[in-house]
C-alpha atoms as a PDB file:
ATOM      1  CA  UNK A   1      26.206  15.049  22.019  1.00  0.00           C
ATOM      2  CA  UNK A   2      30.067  15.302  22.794  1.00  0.00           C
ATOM      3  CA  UNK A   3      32.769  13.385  20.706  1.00  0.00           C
ATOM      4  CA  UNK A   4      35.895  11.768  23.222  1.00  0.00           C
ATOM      5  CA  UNK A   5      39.324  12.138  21.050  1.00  0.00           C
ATOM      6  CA  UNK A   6      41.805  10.052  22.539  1.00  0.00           C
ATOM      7  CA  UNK A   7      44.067  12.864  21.812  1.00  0.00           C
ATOM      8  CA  UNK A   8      42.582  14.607  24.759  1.00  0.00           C
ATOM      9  CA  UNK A   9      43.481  12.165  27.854  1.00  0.00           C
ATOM     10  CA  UNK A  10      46.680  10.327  25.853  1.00  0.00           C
ATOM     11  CA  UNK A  11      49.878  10.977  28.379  1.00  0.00           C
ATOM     12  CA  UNK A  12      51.824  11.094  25.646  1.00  0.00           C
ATOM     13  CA  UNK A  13      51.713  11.395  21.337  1.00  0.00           C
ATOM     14  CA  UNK A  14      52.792   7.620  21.684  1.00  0.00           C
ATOM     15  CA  UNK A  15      50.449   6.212  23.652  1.00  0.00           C
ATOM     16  CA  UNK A  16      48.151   3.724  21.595  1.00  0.00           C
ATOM     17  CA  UNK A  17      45.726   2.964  24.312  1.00  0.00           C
ATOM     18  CA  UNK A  18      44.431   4.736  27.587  1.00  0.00           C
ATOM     19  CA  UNK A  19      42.920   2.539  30.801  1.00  0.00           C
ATOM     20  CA  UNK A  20      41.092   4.335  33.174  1.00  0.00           C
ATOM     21  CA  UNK A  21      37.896   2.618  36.138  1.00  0.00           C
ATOM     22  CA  UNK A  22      35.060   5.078  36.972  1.00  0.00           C
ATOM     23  CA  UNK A  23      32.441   4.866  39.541  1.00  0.00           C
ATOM     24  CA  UNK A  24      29.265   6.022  38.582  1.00  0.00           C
ATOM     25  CA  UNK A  25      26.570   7.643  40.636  1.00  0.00           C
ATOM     26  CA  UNK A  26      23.041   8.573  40.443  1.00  0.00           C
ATOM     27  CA  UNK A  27      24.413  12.793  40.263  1.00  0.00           C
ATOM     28  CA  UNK A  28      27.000  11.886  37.558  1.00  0.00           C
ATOM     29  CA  UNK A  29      25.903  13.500  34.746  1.00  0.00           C
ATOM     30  CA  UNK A  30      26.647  11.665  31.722  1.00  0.00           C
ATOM     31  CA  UNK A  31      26.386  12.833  28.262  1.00  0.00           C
ATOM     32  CA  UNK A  32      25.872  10.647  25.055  1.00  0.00           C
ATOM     33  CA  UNK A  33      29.046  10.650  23.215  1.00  0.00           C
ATOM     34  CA  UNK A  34      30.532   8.987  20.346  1.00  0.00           C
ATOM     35  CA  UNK A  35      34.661   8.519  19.785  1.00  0.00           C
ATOM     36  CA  UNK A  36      37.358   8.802  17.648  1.00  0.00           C
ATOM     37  CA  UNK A  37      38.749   5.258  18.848  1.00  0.00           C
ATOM     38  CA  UNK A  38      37.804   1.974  19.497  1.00  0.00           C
ATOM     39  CA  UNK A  39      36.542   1.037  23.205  1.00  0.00           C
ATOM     40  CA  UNK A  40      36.396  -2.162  25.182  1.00  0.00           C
ATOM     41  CA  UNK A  41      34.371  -1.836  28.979  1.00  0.00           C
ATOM     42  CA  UNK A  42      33.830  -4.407  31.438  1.00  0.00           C
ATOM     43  CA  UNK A  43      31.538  -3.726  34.545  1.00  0.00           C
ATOM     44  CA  UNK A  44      33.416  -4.841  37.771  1.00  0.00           C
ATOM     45  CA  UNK A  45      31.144  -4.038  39.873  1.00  0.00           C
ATOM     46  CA  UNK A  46      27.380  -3.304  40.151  1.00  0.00           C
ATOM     47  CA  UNK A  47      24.636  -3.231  37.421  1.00  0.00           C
ATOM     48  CA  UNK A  48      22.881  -0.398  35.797  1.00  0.00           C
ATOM     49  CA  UNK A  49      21.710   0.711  32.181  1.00  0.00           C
ATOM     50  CA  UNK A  50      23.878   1.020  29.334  1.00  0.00           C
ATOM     51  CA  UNK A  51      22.371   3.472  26.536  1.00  0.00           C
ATOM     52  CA  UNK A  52      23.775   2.755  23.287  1.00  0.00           C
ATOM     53  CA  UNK A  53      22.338   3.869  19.709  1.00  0.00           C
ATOM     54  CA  UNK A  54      19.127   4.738  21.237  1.00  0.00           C
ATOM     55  CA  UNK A  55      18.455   1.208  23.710  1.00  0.00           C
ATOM     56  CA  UNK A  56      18.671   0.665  26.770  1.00  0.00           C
ATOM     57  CA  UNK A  57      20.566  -2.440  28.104  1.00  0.00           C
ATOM     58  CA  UNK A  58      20.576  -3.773  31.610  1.00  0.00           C
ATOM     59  CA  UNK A  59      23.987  -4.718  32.439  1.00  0.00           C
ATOM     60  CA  UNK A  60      25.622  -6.203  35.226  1.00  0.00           C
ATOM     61  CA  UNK A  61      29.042  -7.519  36.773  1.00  0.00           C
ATOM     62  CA  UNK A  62      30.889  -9.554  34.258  1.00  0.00           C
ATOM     63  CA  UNK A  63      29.123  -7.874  31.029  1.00  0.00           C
ATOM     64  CA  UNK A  64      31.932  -6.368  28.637  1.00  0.00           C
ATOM     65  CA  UNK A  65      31.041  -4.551  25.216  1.00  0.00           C
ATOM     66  CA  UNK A  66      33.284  -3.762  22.012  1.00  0.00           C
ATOM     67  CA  UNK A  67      32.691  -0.109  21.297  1.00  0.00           C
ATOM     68  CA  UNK A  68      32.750   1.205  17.812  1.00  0.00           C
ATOM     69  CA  UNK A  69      33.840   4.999  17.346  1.00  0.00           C
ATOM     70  CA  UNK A  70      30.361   5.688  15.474  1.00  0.00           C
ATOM     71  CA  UNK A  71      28.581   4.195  18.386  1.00  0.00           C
ATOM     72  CA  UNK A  72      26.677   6.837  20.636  1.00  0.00           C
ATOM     73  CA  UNK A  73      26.091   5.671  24.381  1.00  0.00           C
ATOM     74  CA  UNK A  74      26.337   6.841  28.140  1.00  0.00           C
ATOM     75  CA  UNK A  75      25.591   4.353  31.496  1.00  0.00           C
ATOM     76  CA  UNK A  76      22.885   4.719  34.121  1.00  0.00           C
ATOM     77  CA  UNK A  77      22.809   3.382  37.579  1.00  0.00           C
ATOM     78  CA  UNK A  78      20.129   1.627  38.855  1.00  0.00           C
ATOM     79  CA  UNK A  79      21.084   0.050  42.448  1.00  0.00           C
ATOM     80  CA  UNK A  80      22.789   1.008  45.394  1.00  0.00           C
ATOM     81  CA  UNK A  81      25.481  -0.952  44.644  1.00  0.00           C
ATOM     82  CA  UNK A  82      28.186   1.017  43.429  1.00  0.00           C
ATOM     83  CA  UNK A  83      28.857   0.398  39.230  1.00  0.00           C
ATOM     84  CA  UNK A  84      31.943   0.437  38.386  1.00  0.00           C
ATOM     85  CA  UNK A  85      32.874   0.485  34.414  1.00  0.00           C
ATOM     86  CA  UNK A  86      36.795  -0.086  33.833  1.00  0.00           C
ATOM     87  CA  UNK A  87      37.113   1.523  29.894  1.00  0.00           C
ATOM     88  CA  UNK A  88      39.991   0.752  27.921  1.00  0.00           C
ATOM     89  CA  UNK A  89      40.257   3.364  24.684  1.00  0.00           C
ATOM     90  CA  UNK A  90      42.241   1.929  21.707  1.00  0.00           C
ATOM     91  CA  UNK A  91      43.474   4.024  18.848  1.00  0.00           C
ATOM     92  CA  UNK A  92      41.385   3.404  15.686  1.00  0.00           C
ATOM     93  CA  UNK A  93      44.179   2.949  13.304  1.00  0.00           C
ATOM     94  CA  UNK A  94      45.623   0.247  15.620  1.00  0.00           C
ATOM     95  CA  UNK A  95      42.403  -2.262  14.677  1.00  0.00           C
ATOM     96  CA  UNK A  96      43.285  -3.307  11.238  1.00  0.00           C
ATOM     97  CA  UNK A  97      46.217  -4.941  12.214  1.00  0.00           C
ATOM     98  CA  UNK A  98      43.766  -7.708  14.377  1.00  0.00           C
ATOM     99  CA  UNK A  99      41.502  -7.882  11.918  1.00  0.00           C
ATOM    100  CA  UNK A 100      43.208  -8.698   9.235  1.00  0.00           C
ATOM    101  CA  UNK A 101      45.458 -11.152  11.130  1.00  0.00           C
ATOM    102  CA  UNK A 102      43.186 -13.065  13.205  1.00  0.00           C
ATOM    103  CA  UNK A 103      39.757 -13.497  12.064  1.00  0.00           C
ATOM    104  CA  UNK A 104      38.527 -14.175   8.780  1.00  0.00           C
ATOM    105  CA  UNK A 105      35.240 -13.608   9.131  1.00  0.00           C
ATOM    106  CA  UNK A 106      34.309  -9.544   8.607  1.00  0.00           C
ATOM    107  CA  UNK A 107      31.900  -9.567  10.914  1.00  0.00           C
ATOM    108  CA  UNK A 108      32.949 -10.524  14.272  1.00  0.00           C
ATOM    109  CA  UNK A 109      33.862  -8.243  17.511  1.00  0.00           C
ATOM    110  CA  UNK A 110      33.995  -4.102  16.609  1.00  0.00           C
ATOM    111  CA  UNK A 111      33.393  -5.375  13.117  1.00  0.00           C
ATOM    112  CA  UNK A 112      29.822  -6.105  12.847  1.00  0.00           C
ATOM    113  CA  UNK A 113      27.642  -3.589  11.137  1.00  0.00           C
ATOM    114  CA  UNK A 114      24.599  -4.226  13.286  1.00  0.00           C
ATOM    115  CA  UNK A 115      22.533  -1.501  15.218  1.00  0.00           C
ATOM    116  CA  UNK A 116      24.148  -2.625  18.774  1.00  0.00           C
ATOM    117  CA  UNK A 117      27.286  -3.633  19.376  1.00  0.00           C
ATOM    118  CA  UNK A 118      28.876  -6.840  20.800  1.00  0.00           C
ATOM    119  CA  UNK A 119      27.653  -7.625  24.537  1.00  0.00           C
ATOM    120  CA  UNK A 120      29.225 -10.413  26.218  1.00  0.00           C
ATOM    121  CA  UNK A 121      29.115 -12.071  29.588  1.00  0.00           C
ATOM    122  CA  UNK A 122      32.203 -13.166  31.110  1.00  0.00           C
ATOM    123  CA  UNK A 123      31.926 -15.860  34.271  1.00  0.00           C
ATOM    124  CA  UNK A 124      33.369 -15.001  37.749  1.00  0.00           C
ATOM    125  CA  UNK A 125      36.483 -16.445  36.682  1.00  0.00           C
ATOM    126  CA  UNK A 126      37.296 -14.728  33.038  1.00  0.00           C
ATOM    127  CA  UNK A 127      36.137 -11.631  34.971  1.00  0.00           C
ATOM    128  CA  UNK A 128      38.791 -12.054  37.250  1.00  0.00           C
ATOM    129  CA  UNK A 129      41.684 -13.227  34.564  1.00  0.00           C
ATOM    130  CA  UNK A 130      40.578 -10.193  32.731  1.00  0.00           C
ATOM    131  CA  UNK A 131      40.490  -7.540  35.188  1.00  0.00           C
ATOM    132  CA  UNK A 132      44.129  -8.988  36.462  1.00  0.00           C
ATOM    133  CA  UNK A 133      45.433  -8.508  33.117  1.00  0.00           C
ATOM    134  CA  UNK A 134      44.320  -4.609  33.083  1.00  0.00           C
ATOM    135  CA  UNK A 135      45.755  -3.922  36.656  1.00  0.00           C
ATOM    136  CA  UNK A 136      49.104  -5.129  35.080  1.00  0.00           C
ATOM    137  CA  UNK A 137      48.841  -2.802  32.553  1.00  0.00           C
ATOM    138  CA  UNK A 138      48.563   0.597  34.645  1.00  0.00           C
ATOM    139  CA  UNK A 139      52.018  -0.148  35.791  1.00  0.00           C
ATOM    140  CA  UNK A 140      53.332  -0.590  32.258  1.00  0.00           C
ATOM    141  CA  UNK A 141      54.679   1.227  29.447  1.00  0.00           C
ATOM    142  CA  UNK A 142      51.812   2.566  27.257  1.00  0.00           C
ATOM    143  CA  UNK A 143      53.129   0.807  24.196  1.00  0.00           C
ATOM    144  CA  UNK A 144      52.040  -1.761  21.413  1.00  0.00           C
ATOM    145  CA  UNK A 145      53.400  -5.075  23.713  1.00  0.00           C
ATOM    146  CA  UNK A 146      51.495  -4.301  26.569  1.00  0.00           C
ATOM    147  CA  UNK A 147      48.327  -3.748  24.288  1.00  0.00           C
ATOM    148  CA  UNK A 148      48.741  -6.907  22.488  1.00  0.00           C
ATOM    149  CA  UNK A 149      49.800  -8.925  25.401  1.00  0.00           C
ATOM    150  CA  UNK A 150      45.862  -7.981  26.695  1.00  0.00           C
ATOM    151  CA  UNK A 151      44.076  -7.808  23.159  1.00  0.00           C
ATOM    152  CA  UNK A 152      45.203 -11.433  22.917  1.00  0.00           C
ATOM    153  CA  UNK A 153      43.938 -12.645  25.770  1.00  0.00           C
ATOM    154  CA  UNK A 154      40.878 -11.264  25.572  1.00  0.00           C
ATOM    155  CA  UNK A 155      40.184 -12.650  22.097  1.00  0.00           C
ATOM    156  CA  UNK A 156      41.576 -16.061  23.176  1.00  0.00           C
ATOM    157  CA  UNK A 157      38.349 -16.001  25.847  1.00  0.00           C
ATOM    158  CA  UNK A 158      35.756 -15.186  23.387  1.00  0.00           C
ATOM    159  CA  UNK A 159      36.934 -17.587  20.398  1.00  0.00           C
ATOM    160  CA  UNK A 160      33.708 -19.580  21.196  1.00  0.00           C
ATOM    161  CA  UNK A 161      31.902 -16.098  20.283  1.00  0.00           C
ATOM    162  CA  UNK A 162      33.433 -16.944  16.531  1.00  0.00           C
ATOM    163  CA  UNK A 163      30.260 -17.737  15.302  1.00  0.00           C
ATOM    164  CA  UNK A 164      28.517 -17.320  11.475  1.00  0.00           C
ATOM    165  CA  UNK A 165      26.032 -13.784  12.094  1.00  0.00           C
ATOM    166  CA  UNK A 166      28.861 -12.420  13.897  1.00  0.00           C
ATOM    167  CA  UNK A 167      28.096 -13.286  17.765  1.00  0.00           C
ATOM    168  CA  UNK A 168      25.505 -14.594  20.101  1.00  0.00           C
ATOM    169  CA  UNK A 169      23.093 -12.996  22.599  1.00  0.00           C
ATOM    170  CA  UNK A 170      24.591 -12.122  25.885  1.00  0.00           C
ATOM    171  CA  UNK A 171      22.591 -14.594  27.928  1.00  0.00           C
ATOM    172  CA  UNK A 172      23.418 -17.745  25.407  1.00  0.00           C
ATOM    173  CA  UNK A 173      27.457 -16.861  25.350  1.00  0.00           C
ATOM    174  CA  UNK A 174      27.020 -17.369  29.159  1.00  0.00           C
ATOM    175  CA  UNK A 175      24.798 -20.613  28.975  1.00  0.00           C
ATOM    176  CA  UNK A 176      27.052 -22.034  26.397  1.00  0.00           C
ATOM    177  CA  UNK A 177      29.857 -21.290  28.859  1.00  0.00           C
ATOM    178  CA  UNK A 178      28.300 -22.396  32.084  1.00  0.00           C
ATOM    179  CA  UNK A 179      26.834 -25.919  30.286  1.00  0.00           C
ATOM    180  CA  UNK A 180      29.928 -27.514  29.445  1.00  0.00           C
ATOM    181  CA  UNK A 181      30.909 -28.517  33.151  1.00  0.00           C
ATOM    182  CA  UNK A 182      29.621 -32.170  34.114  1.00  0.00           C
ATOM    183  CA  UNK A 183      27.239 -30.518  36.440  1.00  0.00           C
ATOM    184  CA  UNK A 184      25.481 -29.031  33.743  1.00  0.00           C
ATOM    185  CA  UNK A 185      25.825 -31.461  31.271  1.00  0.00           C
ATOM    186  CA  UNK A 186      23.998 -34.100  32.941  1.00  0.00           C
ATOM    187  CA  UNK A 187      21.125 -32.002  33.439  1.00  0.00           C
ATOM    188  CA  UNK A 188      20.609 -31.912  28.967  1.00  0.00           C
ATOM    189  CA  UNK A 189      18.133 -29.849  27.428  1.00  0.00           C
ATOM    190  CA  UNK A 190      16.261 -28.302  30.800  1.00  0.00           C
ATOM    191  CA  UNK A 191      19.150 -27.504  32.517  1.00  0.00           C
ATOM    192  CA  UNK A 192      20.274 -25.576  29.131  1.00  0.00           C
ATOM    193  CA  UNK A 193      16.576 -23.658  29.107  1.00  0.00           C
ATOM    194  CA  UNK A 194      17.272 -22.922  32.965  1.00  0.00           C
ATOM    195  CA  UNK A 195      20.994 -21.425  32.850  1.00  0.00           C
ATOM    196  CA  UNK A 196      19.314 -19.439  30.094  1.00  0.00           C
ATOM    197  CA  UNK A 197      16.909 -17.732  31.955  1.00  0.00           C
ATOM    198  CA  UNK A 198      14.413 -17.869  28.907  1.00  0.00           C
ATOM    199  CA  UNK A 199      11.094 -19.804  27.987  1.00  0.00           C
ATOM    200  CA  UNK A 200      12.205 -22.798  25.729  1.00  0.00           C
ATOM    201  CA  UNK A 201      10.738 -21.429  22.934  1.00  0.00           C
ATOM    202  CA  UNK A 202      12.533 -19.120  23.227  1.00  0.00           C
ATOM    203  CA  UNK A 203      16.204 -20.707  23.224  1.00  0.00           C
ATOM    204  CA  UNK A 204      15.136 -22.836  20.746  1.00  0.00           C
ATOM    205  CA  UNK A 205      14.363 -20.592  18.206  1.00  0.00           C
ATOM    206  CA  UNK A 206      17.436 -18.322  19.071  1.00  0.00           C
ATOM    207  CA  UNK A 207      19.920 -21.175  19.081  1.00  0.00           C
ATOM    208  CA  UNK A 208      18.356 -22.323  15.714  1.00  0.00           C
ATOM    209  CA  UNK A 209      18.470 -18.717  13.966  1.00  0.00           C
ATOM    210  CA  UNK A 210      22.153 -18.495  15.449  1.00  0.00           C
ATOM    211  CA  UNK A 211      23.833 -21.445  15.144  1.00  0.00           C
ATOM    212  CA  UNK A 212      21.983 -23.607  12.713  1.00  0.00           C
ATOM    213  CA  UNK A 213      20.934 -26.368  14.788  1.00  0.00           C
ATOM    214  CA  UNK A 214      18.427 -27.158  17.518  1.00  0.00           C
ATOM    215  CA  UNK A 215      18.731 -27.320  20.979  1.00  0.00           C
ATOM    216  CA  UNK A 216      19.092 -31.297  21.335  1.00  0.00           C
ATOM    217  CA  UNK A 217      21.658 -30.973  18.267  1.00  0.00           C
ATOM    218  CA  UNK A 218      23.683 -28.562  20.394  1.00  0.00           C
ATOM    219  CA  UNK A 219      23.215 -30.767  23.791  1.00  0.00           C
ATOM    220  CA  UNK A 220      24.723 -33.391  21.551  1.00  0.00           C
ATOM    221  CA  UNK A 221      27.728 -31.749  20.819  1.00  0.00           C
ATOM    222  CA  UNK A 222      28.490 -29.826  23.744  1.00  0.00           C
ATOM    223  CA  UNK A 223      28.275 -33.357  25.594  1.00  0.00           C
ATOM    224  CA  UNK A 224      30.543 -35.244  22.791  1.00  0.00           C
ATOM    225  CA  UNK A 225      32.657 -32.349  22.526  1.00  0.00           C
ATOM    226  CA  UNK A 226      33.714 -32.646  26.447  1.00  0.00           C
ATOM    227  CA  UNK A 227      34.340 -36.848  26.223  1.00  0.00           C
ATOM    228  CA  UNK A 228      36.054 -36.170  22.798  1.00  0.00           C
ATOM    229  CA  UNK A 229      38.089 -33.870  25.247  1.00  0.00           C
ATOM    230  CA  UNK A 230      38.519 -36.073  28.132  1.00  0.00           C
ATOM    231  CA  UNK A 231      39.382 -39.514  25.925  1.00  0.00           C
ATOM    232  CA  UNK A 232      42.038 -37.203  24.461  1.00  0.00           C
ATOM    233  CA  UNK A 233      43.509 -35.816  27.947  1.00  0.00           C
ATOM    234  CA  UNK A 234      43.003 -38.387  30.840  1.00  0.00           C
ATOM    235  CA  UNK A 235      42.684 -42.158  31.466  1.00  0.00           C
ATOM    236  CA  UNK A 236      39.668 -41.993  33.020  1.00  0.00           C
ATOM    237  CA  UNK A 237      37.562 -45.464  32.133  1.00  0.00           C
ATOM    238  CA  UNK A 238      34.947 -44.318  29.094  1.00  0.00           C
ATOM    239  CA  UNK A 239      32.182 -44.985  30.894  1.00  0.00           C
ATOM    240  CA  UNK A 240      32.801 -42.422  33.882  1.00  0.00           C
ATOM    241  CA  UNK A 241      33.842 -40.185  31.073  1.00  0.00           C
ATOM    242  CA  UNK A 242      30.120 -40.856  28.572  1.00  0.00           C
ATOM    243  CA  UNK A 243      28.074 -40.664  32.196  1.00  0.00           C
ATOM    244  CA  UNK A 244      29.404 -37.556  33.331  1.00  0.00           C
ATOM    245  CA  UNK A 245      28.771 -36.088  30.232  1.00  0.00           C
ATOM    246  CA  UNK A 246      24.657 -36.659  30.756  1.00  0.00           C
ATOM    247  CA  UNK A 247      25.287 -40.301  28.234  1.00  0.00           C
ATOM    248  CA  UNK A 248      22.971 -42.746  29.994  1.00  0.00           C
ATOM    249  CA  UNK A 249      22.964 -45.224  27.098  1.00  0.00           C
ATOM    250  CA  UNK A 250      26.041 -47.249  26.480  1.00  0.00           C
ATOM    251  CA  UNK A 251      25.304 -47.768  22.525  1.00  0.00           C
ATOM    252  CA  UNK A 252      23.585 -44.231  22.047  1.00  0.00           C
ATOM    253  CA  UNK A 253      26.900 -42.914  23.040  1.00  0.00           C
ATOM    254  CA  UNK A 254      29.125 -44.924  20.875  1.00  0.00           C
ATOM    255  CA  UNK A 255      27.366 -44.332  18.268  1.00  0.00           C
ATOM    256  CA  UNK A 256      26.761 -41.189  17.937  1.00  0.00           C
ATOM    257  CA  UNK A 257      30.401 -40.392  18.897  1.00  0.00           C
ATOM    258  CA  UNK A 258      31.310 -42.353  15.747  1.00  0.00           C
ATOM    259  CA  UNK A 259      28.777 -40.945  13.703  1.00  0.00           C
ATOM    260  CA  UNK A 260      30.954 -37.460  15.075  1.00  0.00           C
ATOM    261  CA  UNK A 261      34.435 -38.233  15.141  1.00  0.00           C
ATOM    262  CA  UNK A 262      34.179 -41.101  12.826  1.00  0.00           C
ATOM    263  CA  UNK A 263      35.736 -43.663  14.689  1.00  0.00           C
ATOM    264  CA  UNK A 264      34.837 -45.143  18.011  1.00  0.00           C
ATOM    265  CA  UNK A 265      35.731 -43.641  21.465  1.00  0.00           C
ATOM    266  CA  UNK A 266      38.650 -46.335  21.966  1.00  0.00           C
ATOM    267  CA  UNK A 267      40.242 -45.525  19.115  1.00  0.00           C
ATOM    268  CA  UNK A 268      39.949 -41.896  19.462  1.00  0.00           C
ATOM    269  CA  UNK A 269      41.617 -42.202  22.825  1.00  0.00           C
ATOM    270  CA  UNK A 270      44.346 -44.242  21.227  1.00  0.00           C
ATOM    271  CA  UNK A 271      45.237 -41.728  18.359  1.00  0.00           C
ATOM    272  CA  UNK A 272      44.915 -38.623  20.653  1.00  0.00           C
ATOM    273  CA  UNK A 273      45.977 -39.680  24.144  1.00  0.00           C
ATOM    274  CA  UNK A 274      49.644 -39.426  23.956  1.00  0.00           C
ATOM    275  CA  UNK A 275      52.666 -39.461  26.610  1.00  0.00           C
ATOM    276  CA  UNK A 276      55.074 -37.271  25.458  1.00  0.00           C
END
């Protein structure tokens, strides 16, 4: 097994991260390894195998992971496609500072003690934001800004991620973040199970263990959440809003929204929805 030091590919003593995007073929031969910094990779392109701490996890365009230096892993390829992995290498003394000053929880992002490290799932579109943000930085100075101006970003996507046992299956991050469009919503409980991609069992007892609630509990708010949202930020008439949200009942909405928010959806719109 090799160990990466970041000393080795830095441009300069001052650099405080390296980028670099790397195509990987079936003749590549790729080591284990373990660092002596902090890594974040997103796949642009392609799927394959990621090997980390002795598993092997499929991963495909869109997945990202928060590498720990202790962590020892290599990829695979396993299609035609070409996979692309864009790494970004952050010194370890640097991480600290973003702990300490934006999460309070110990055990969120590279900070989780668990066997495997974070996995996420970004849509098309946060894959997109994301990878414009890192072609920005290869054209600028190697420096603390330009780190933070992406490290920010990136945390601002997965603040939904900010969860009690430290984050969320892959394939629920991505459900969660597909269900709350209208589209989704009004399709409740099955269309949840289906975006998931898992036997509803399955999600159930997952979203249970995870989040302490059930699946209709988390239906509930995910639809509430988006008219609490709506009330607050258009004029739309309530009852396009509580409809396109997957509310069929008039007085089943209204009151569980005030059972929620603990007022009713007129006066929520009144004390939020203002012209400035």
């Amino acid at each position: 097994m090799r160990k990466f030091l970041f000393e080795t590919f830095a441009l300069s003593s001052t650099d405080v991260f390296h980028l670099a995007s790397t195509s990987i073929n079936n003749h590549d031969d790729l080591n284990p390894h373990d660092h002596d910094y902090f890594e974040f990779f997103i796949v642009s392109d392609g799927e394959g195998i990621h090997k980390i701490n002795n598993k092997e996890l499929s991963i495909q365009k869109g997945e990202a992971c928060f590498i720990r230096p202790h962590d020892v892993h290599t990829f695979k390829k396993t299609s035609k496609e070409e996979l692309v992995i864009t790494n970004l290498a952050i010194k370890a003394d640097l991480l600290p500072f973003y702990k300490e000053r934006y999460f309070t929880s110990p055990q969120l992002f590279y900070w989780n003690d668990e066997q495997i490290p974070l996995h996420v799932v970004f849509t098309d579109d946060e894959l997109q934001s994301i990878l414009g943000y890192l072609d920005q930085m290869v054209s600028k100075e190697n420096n603390l800004l330009t780190l933070d101006t992406f490290v920010l970003h990136l945390f601002s996507l997965l603040k939904d991620y900010s969860i009690q046992d430290g984050h969320l299956p892959s394939w629920l991050n991505y459900s969660l973040k597909e269900f709350k469009s209208p589209q989704h919503l009004k399709t409740g409980i099955n269309g949840f199970i289906e975006l998931s991609q898992r036997s509803g069992d399955h999600v159930n007892r997952v979203v249970k263990k995870c989040m302490q609630k059930t699946l209709t509990e988390l239906v509930n708010d995910e639809r509430l959440l988006y008219t609490a949202n709506q009330l607050a930020m258009t004029n739309a008439p309530i009852k396009s809003i509580y409809t396109n949200a997957g509310f069929e009942n008039h007085s089943y909405f209204f009151r569980i929204f005030k059972k929620k928010y603990g007022i009713t959806p007129q006066q929520y719109r009144s004390k939020n929805h203002k012209v400035i």
